[in-house]
C-alpha atoms as a PDB file:
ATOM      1  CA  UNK A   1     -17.984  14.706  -7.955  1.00  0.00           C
ATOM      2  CA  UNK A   2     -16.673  11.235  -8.009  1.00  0.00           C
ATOM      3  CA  UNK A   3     -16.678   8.882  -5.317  1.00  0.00           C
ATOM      4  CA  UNK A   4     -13.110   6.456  -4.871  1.00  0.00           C
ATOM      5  CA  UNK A   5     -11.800   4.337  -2.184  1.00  0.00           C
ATOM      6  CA  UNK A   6      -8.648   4.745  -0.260  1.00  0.00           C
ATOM      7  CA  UNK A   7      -6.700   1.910   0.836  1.00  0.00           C
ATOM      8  CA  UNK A   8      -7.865   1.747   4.027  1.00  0.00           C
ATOM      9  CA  UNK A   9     -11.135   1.184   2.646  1.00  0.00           C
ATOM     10  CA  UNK A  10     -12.904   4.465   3.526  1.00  0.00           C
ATOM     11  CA  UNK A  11     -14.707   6.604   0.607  1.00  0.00           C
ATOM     12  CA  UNK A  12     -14.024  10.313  -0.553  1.00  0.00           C
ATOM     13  CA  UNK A  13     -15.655  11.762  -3.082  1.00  0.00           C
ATOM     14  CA  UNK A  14     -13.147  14.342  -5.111  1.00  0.00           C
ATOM     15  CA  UNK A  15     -14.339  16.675  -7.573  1.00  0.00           C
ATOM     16  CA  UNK A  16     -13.764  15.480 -10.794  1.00  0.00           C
ATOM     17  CA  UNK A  17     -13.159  18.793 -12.551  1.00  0.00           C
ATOM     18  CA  UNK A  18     -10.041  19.713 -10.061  1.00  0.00           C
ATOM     19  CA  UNK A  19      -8.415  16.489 -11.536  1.00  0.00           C
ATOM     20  CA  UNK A  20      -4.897  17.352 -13.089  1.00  0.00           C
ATOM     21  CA  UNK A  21      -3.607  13.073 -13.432  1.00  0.00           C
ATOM     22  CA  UNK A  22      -4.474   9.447 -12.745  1.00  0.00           C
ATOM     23  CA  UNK A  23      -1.325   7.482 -12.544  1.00  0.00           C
ATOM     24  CA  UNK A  24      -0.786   3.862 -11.628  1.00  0.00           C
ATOM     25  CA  UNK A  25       2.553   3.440 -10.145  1.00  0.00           C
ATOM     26  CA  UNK A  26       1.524   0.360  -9.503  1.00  0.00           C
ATOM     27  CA  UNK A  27      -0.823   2.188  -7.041  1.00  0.00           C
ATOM     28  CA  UNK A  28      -3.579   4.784  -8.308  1.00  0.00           C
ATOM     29  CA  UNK A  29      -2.605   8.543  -7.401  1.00  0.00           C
ATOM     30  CA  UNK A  30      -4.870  10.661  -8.177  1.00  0.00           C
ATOM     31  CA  UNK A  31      -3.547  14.786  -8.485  1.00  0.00           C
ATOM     32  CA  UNK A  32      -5.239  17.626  -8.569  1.00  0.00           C
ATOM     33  CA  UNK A  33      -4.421  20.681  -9.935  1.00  0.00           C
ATOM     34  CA  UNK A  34      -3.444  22.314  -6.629  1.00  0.00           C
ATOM     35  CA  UNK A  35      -0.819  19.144  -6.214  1.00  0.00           C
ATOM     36  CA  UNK A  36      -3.354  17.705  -3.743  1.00  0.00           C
ATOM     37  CA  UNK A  37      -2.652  13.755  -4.399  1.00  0.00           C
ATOM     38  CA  UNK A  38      -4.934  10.499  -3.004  1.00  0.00           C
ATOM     39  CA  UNK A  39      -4.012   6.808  -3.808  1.00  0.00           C
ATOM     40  CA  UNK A  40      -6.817   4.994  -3.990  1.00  0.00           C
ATOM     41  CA  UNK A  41      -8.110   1.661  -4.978  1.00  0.00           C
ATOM     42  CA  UNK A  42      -9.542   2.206  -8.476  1.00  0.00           C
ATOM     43  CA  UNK A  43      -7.529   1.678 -11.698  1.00  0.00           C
ATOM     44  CA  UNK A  44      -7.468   4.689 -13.986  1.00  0.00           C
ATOM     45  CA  UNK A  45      -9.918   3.354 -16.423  1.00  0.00           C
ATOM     46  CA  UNK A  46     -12.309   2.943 -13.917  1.00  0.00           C
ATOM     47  CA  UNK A  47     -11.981   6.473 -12.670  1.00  0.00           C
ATOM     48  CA  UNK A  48     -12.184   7.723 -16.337  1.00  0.00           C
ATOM     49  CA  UNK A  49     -15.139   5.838 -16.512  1.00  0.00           C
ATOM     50  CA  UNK A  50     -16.491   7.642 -13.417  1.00  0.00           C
ATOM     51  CA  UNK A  51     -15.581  10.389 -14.303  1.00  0.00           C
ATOM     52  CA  UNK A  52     -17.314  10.424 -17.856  1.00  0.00           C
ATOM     53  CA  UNK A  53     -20.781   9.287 -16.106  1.00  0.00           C
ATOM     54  CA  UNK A  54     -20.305  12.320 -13.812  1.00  0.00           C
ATOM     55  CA  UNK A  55     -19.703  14.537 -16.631  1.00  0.00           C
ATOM     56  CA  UNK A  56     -22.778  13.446 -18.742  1.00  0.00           C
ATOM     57  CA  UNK A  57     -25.007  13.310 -15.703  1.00  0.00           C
ATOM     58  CA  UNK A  58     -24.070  17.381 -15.543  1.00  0.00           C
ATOM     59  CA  UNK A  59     -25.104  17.522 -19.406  1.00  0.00           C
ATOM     60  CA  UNK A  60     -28.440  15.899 -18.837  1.00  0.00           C
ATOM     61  CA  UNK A  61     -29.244  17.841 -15.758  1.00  0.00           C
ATOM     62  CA  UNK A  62     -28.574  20.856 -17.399  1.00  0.00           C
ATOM     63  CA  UNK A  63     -30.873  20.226 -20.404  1.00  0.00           C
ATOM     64  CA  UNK A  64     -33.713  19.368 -18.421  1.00  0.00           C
ATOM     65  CA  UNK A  65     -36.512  21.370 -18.575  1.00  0.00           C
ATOM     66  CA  UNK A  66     -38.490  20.197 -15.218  1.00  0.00           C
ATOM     67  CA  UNK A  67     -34.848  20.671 -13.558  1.00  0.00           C
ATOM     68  CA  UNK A  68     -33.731  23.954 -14.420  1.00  0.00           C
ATOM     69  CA  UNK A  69     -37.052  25.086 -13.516  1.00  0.00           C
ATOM     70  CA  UNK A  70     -37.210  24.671 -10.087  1.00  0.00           C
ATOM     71  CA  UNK A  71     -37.607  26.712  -7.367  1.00  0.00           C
ATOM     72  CA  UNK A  72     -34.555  28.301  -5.974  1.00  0.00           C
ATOM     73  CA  UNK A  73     -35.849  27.589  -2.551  1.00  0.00           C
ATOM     74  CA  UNK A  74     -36.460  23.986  -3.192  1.00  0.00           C
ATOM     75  CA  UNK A  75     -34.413  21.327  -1.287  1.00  0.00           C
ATOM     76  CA  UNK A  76     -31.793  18.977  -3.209  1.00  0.00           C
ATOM     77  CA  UNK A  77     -30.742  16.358  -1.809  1.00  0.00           C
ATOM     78  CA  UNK A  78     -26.718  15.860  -1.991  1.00  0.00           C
ATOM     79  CA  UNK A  79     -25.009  12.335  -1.066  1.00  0.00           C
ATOM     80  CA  UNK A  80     -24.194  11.552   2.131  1.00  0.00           C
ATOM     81  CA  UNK A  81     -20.769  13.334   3.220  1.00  0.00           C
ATOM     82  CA  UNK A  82     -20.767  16.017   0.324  1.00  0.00           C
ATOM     83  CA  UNK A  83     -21.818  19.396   2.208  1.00  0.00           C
ATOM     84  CA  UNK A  84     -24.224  21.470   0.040  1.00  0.00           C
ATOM     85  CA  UNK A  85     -23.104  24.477  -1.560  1.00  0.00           C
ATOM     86  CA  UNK A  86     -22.954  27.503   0.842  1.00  0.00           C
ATOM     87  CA  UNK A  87     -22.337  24.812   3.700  1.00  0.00           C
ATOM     88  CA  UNK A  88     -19.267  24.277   5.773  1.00  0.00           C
ATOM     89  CA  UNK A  89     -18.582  20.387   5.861  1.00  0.00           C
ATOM     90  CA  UNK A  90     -18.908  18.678   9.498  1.00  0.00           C
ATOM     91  CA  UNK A  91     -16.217  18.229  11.078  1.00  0.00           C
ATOM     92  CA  UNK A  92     -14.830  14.626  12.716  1.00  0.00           C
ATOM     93  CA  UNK A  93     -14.055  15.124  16.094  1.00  0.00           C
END
């Protein structure tokens, strides 16, 4: 999951992997694959760049040994707005 900025200002976080483009028109639009589409703030490189540190973060988790030897029932912490799996999100009245 990557984190952007709309023009208004506020944050979403998108997952990374359900990204189809990044276009600058001159604006950012992001797609993803189900045609869902968010202009946002960041210039493509910087989302590539985002997206790459996401991606490698996964790879490191994955190979480490402490990490994928936790306890199922342990509790991980997710950032703040991105509902943990198994979780509905909260929804803004």
């Amino acid at each position: 999951m990557i984190i952007v900025t709309r023009l208004n200002g506020s944050e979403i976080v998108v997952n990374a992997d359900l990204i189809e483009t990044v276009e600058s028109t001159p604006d950012t639009i992001i797609t993803l694959v189900d045609g869902t589409r968010y202009v946002v703030e960041e210039r493509p490189t910087e989302i590539v760049e985002r997206i790459k540190t996401y991606r490698a973060a996964v790879l490191r988790f994955s190979d480490d040994p402490v990490v994928t030897s936790v306890d199922p029932g342990s509790v991980v912490e997710f950032p703040s707005g991105v509902p943990a799996p198994g979780r509905e999100p909260e929804r803004m009245e």
